[in-house]
PDB file of N, CA and C in Angstrom:
ATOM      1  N   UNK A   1     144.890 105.727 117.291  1.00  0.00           N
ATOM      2  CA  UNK A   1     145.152 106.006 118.684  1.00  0.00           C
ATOM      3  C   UNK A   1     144.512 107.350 119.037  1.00  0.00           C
ATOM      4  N   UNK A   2     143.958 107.377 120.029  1.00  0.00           N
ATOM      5  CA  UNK A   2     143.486 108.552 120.492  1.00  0.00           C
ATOM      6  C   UNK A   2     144.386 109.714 121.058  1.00  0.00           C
ATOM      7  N   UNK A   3     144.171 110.541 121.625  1.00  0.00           N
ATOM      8  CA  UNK A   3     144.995 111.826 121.850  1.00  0.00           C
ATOM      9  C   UNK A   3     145.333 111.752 123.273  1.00  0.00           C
ATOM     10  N   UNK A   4     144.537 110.680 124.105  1.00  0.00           N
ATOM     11  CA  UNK A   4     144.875 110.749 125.380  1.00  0.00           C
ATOM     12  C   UNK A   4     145.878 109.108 125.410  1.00  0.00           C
ATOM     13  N   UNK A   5     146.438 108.590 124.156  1.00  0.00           N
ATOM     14  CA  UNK A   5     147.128 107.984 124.180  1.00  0.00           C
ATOM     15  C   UNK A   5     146.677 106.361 123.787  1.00  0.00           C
ATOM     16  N   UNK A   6     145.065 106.177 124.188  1.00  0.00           N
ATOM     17  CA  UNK A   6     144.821 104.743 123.954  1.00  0.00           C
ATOM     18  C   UNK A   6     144.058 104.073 122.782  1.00  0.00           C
ATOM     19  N   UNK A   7     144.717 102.728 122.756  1.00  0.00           N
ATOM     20  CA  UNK A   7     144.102 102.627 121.084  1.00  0.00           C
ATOM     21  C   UNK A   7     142.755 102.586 120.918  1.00  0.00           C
ATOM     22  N   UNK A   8     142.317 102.691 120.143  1.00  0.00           N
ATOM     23  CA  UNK A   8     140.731 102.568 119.180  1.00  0.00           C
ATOM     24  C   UNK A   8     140.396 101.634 119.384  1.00  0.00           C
ATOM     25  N   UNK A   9     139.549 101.571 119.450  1.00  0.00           N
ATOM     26  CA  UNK A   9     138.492 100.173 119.553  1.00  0.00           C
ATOM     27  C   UNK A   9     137.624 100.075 118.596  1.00  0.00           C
ATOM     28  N   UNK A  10     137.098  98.993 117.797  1.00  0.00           N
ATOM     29  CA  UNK A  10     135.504  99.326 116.687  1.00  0.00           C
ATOM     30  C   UNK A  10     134.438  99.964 117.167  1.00  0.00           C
ATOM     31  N   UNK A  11     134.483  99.904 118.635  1.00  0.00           N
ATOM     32  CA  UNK A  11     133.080 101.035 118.831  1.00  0.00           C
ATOM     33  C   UNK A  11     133.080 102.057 119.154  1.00  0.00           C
ATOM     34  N   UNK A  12     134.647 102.321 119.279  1.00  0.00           N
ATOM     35  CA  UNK A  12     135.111 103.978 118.781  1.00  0.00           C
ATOM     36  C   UNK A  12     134.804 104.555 117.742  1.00  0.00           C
ATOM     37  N   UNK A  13     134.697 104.084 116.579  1.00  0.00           N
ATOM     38  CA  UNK A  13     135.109 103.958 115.059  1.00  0.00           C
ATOM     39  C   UNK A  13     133.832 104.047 114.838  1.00  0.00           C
ATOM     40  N   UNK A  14     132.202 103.189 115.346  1.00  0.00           N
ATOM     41  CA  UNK A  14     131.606 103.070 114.369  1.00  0.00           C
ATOM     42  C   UNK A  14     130.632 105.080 114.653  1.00  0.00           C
ATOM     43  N   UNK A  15     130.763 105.626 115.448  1.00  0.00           N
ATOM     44  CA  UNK A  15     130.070 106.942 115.475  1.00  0.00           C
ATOM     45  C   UNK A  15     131.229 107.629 114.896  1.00  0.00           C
ATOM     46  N   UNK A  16     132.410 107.666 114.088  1.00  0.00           N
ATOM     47  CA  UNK A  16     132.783 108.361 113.786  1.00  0.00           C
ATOM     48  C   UNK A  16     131.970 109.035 112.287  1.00  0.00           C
ATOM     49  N   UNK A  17     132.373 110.080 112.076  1.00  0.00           N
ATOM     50  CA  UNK A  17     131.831 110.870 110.795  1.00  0.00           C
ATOM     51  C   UNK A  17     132.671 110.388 109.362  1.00  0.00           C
ATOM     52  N   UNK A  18     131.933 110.181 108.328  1.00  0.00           N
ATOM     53  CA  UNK A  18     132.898 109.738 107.124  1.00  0.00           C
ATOM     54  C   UNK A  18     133.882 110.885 106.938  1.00  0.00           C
ATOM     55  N   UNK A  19     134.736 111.229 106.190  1.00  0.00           N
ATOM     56  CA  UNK A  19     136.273 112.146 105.902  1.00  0.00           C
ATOM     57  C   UNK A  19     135.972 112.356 104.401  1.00  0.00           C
ATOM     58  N   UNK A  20     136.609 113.026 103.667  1.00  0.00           N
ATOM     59  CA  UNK A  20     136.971 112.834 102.726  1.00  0.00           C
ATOM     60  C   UNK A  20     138.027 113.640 102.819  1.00  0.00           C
ATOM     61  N   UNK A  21     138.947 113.266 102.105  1.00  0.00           N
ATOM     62  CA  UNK A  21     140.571 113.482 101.802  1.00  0.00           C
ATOM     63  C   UNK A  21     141.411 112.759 100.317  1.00  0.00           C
ATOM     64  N   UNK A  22     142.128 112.527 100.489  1.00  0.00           N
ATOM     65  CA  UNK A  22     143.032 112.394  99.159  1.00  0.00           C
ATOM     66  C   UNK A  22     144.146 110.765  99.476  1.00  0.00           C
ATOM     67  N   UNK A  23     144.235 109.681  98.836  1.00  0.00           N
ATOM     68  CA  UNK A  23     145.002 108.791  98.867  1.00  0.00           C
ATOM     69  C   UNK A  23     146.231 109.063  97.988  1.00  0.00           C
ATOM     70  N   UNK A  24     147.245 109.442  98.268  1.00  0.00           N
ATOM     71  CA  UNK A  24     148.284 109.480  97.467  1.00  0.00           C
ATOM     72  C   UNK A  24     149.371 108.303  96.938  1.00  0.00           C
ATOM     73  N   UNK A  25     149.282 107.459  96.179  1.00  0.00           N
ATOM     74  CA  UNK A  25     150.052 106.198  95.152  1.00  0.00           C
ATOM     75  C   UNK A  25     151.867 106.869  95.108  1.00  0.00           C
ATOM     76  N   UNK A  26     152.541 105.358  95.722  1.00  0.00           N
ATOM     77  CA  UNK A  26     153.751 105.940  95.200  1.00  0.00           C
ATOM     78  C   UNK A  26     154.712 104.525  94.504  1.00  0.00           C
ATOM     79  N   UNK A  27     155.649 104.703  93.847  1.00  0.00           N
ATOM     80  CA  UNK A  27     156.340 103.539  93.003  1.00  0.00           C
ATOM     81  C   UNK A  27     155.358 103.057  92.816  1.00  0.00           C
ATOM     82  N   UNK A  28     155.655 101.153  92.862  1.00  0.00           N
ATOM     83  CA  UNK A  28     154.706 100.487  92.353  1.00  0.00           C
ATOM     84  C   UNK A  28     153.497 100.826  92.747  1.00  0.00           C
ATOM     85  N   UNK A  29     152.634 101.002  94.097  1.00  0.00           N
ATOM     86  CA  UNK A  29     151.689 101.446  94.191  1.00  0.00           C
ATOM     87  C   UNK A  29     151.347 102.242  93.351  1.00  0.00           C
ATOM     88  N   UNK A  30     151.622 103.241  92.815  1.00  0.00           N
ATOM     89  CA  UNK A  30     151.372 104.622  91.595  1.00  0.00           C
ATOM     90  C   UNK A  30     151.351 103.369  89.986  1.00  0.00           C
ATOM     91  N   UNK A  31     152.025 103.070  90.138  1.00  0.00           N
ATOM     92  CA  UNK A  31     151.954 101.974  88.952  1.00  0.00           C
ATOM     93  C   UNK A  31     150.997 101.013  88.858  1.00  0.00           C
ATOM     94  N   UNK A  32     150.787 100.427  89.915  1.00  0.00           N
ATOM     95  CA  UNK A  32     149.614  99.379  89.957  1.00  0.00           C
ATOM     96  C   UNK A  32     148.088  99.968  90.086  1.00  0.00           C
ATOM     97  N   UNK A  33     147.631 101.137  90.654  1.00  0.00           N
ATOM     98  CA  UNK A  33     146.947 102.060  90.532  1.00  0.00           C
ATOM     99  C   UNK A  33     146.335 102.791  89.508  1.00  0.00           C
ATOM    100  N   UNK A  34     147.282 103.113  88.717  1.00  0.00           N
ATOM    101  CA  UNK A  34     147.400 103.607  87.258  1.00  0.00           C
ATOM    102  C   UNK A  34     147.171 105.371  87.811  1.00  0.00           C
ATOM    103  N   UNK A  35     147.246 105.444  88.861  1.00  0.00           N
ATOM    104  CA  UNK A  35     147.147 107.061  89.056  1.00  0.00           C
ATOM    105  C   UNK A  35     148.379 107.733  90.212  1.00  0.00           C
ATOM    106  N   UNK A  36     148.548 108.797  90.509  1.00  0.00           N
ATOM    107  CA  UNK A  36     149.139 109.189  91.279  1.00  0.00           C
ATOM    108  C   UNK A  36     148.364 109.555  92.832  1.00  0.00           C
ATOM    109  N   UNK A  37     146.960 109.689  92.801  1.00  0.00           N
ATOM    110  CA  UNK A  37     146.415 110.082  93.939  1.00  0.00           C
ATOM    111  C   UNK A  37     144.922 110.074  93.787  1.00  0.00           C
ATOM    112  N   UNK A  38     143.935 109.442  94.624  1.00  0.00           N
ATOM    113  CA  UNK A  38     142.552 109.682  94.197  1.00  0.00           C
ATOM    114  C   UNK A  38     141.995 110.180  95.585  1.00  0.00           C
ATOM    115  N   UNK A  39     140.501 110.688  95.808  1.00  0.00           N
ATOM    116  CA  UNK A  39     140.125 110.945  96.696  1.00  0.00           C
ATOM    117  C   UNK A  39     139.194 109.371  97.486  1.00  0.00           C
ATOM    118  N   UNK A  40     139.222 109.846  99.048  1.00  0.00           N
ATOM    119  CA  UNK A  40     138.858 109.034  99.599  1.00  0.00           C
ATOM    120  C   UNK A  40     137.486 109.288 100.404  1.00  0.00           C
ATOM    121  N   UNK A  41     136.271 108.592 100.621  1.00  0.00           N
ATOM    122  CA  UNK A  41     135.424 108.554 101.115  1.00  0.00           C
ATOM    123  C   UNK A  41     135.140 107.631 102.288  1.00  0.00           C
ATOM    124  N   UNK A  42     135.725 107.734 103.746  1.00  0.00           N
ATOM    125  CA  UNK A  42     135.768 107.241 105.039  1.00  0.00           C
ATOM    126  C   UNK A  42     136.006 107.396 106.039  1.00  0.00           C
ATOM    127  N   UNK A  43     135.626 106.681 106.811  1.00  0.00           N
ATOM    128  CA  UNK A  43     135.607 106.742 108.586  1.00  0.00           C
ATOM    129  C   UNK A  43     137.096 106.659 108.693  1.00  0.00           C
ATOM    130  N   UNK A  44     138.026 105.447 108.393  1.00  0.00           N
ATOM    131  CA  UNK A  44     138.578 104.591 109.084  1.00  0.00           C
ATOM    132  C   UNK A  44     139.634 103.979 107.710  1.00  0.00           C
ATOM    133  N   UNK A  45     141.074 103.978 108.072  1.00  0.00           N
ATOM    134  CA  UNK A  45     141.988 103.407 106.662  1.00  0.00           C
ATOM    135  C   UNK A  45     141.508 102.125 106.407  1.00  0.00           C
ATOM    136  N   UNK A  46     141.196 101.251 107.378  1.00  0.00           N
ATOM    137  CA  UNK A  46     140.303  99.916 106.638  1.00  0.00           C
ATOM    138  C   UNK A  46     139.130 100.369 105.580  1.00  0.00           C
ATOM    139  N   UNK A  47     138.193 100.896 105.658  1.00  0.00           N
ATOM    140  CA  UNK A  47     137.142 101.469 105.082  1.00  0.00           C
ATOM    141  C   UNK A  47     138.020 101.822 103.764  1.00  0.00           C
ATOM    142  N   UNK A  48     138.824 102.851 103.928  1.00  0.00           N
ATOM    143  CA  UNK A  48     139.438 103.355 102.382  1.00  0.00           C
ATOM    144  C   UNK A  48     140.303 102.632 101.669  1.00  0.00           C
ATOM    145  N   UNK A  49     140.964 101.668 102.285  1.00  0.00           N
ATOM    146  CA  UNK A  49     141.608 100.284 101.719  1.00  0.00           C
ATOM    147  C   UNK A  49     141.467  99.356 100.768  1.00  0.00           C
ATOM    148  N   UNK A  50     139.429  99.365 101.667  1.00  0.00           N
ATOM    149  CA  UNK A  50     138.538  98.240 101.251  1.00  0.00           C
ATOM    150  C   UNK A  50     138.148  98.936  99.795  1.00  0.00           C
ATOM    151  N   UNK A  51     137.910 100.271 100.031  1.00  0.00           N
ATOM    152  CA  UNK A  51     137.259 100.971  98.645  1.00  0.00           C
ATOM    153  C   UNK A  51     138.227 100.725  97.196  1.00  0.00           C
ATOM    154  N   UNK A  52     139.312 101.108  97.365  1.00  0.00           N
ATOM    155  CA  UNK A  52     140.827 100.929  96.876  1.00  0.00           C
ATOM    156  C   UNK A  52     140.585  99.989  96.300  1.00  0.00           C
ATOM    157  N   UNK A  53     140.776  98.636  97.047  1.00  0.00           N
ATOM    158  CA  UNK A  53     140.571  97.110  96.923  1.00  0.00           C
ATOM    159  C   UNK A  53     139.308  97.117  95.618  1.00  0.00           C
ATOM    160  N   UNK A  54     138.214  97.468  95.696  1.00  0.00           N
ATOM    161  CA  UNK A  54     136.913  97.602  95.045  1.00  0.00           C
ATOM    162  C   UNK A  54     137.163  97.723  93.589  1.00  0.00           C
ATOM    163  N   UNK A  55     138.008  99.213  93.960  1.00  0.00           N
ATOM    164  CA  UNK A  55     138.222  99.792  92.554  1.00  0.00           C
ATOM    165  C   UNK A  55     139.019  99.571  91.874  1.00  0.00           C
ATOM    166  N   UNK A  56     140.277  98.887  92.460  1.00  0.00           N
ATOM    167  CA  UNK A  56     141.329  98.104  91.393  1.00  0.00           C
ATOM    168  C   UNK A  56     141.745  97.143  92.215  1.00  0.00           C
ATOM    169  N   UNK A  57     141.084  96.064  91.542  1.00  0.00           N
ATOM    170  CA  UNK A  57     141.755  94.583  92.163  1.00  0.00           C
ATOM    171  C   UNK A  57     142.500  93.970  91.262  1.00  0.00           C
ATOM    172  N   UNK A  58     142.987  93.082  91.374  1.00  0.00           N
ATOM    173  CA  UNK A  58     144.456  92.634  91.044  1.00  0.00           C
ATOM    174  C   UNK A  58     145.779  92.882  91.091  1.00  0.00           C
ATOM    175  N   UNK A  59     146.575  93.416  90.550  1.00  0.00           N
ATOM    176  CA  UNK A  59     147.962  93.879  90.895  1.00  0.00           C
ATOM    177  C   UNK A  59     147.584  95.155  92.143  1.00  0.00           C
ATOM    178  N   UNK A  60     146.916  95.891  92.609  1.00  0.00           N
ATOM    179  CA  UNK A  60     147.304  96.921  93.538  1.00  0.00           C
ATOM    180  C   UNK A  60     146.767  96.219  94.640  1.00  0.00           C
ATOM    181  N   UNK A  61     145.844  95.318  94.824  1.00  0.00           N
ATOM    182  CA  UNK A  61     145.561  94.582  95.803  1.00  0.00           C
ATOM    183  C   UNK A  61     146.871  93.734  96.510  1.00  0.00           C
ATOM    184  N   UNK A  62     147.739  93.132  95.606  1.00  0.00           N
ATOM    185  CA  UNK A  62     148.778  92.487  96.111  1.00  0.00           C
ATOM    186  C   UNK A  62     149.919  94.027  96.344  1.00  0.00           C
ATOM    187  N   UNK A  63     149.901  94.446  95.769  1.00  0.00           N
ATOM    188  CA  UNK A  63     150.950  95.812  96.269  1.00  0.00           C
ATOM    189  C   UNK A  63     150.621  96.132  97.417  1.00  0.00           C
ATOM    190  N   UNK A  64     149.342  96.545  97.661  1.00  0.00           N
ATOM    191  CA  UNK A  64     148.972  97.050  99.066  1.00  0.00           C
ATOM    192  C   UNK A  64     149.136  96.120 100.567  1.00  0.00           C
ATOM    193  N   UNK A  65     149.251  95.012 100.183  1.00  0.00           N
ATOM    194  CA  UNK A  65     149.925  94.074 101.117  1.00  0.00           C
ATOM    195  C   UNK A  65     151.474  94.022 101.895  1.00  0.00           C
ATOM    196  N   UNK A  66     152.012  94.596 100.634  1.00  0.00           N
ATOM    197  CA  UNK A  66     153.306  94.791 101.268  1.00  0.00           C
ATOM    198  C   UNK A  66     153.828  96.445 101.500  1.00  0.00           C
ATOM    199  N   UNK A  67     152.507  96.741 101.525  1.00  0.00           N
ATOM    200  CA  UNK A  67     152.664  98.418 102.167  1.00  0.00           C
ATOM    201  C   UNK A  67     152.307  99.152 103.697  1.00  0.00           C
ATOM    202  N   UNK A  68     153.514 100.169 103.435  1.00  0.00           N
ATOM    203  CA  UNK A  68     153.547 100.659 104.779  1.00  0.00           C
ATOM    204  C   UNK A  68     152.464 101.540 103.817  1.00  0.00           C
ATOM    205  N   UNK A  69     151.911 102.861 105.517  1.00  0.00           N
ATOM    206  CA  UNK A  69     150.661 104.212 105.307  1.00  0.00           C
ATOM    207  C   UNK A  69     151.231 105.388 106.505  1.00  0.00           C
ATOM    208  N   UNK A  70     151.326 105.953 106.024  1.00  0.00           N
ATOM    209  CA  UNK A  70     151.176 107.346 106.421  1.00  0.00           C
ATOM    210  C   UNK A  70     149.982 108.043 106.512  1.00  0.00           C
ATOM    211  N   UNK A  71     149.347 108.319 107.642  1.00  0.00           N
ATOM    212  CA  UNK A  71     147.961 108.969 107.680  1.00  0.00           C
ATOM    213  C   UNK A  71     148.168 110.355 107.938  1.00  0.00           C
ATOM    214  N   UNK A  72     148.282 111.327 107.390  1.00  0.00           N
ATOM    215  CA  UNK A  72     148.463 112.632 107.759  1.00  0.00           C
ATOM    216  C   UNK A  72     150.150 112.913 108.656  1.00  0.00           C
ATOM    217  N   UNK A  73     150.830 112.069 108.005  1.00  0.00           N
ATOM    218  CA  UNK A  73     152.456 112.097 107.880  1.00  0.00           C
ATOM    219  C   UNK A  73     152.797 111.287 109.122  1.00  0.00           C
ATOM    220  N   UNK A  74     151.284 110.745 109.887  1.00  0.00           N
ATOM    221  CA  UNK A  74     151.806 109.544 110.906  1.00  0.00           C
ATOM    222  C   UNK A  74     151.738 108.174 110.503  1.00  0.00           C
ATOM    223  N   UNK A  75     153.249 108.094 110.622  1.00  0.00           N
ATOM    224  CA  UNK A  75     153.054 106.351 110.647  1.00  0.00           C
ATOM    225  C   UNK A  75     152.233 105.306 111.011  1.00  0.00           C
ATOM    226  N   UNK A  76     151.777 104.600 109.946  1.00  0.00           N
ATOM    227  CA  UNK A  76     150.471 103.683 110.834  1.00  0.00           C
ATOM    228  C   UNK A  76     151.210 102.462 111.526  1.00  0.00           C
ATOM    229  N   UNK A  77     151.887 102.179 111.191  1.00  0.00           N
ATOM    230  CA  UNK A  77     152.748 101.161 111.492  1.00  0.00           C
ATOM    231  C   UNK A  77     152.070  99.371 112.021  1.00  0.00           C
ATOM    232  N   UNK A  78     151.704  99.206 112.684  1.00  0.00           N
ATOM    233  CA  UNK A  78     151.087  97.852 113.295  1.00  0.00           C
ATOM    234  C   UNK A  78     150.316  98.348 113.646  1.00  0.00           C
ATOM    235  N   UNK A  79     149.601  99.229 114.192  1.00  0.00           N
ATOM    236  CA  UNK A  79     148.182  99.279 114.797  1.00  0.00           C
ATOM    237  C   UNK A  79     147.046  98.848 113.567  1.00  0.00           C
ATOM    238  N   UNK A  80     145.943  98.514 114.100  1.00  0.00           N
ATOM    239  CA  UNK A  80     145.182  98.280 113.080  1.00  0.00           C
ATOM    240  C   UNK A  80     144.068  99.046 112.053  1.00  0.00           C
ATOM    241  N   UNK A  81     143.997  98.580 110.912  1.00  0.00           N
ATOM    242  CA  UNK A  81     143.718  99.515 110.089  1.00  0.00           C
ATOM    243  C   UNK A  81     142.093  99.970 110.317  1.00  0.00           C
ATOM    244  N   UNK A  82     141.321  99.570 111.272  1.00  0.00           N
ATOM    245  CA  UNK A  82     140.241  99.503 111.395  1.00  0.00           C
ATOM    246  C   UNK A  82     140.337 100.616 112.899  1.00  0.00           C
ATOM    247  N   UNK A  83     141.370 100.790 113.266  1.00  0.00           N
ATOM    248  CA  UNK A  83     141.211 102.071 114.260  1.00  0.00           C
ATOM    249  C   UNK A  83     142.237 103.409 113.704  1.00  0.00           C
ATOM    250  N   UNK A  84     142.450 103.001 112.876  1.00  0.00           N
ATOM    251  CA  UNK A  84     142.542 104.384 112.144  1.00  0.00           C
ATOM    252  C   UNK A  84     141.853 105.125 111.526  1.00  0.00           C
ATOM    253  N   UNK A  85     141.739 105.935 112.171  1.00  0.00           N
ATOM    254  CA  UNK A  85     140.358 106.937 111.602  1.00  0.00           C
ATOM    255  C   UNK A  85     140.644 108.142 111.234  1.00  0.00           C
ATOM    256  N   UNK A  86     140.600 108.652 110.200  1.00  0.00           N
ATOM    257  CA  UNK A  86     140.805 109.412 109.059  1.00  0.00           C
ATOM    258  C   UNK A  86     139.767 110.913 109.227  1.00  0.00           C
ATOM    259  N   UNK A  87     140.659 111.718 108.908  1.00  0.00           N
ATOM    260  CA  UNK A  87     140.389 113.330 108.847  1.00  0.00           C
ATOM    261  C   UNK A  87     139.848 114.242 108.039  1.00  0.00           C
ATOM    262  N   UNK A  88     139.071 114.796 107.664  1.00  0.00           N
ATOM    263  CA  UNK A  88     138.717 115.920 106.591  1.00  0.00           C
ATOM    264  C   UNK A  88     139.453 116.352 106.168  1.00  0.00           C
ATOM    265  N   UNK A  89     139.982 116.313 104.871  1.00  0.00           N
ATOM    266  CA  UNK A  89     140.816 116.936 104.397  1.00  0.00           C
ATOM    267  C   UNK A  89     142.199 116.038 104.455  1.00  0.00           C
ATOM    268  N   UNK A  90     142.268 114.957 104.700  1.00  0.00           N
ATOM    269  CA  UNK A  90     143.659 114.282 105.036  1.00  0.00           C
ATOM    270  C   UNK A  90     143.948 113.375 104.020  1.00  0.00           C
ATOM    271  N   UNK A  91     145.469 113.178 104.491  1.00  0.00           N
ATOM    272  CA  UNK A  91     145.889 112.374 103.016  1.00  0.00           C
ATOM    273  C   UNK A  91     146.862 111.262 103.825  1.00  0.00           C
ATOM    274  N   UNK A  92     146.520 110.189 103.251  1.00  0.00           N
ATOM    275  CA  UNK A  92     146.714 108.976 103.129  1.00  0.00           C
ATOM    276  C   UNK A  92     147.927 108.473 101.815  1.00  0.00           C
ATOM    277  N   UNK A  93     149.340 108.518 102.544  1.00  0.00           N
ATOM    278  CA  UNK A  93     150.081 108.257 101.452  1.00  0.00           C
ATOM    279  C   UNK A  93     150.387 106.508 101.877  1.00  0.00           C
ATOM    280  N   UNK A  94     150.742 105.800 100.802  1.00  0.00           N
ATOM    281  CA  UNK A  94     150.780 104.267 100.400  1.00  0.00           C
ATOM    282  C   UNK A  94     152.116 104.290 100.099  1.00  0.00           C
ATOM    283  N   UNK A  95     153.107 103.462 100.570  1.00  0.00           N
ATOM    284  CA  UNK A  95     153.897 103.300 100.281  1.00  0.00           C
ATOM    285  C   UNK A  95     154.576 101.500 100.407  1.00  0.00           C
ATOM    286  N   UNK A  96     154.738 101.586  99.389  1.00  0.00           N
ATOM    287  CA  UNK A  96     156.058 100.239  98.890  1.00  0.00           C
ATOM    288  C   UNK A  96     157.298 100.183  99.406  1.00  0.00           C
ATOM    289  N   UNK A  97     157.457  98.960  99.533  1.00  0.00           N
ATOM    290  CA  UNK A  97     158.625  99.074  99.950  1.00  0.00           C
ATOM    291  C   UNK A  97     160.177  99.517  99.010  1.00  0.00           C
ATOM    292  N   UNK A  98     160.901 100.214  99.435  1.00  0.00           N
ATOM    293  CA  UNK A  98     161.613 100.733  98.386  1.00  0.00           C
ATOM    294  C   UNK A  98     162.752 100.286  98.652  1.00  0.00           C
ATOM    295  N   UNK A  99     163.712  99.922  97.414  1.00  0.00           N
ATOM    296  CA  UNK A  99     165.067  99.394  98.117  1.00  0.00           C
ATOM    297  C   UNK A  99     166.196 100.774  97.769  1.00  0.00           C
ATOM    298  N   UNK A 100     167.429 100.783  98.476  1.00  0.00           N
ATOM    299  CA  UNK A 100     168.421 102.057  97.621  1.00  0.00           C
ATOM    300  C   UNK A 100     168.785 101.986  99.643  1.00  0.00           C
ATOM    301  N   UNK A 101     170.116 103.238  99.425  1.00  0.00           N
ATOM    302  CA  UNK A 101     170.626 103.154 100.877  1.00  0.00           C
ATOM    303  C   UNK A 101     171.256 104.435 100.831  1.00  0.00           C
TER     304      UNK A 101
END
């Protein structure tokens, strides 16, 4: 979403500048991963998803399905991952769903 409130579009996205920042793994995500945090190279959380996806497929591919994201401590929530566009220096936490109350 932009700052004047409206969502992204792909041809918002495609002049954006690549980011690099940090993906941070948590529970199973951190488990299926085999790491706690790697760095990221992208425009856009689809873009760093897809990379993710690349670099470990199988079990973190299905984890990441049933995950919420935090992009720089904002909820991504339903908007789509292809207009989220990612910051220098920003971190991208993954999260599972966790049960406890």
């Amino acid at each position: 979403m932009e700052a004047d409130g409206r969502d992204l579009t792909e041809s918002d996205t495609i002049g954006a500048a690549v980011a690099t920042g940090t993906i941070r793994y948590w529970a199973a995500a951190k488990a299926a991963a085999g790491t706690a945090e790697e760095p990221y190279s992208a425009r856009t959380l689809a873009e760093a998803l897809d990379a993710v996806r690349e670099r470990h497929p199988g079990e973190l591919t299905r984890v990441l399905q049933r995950c919420s994201f935090l992009v720089n401590d904002d909820p991504v929530g339903k908007r789509p991952h292809d207009g989220v566009l990612l910051t220098e220096g920003g971190t991208v936490e993954v999260l599972p769903p966790f049960a406890g109350g």
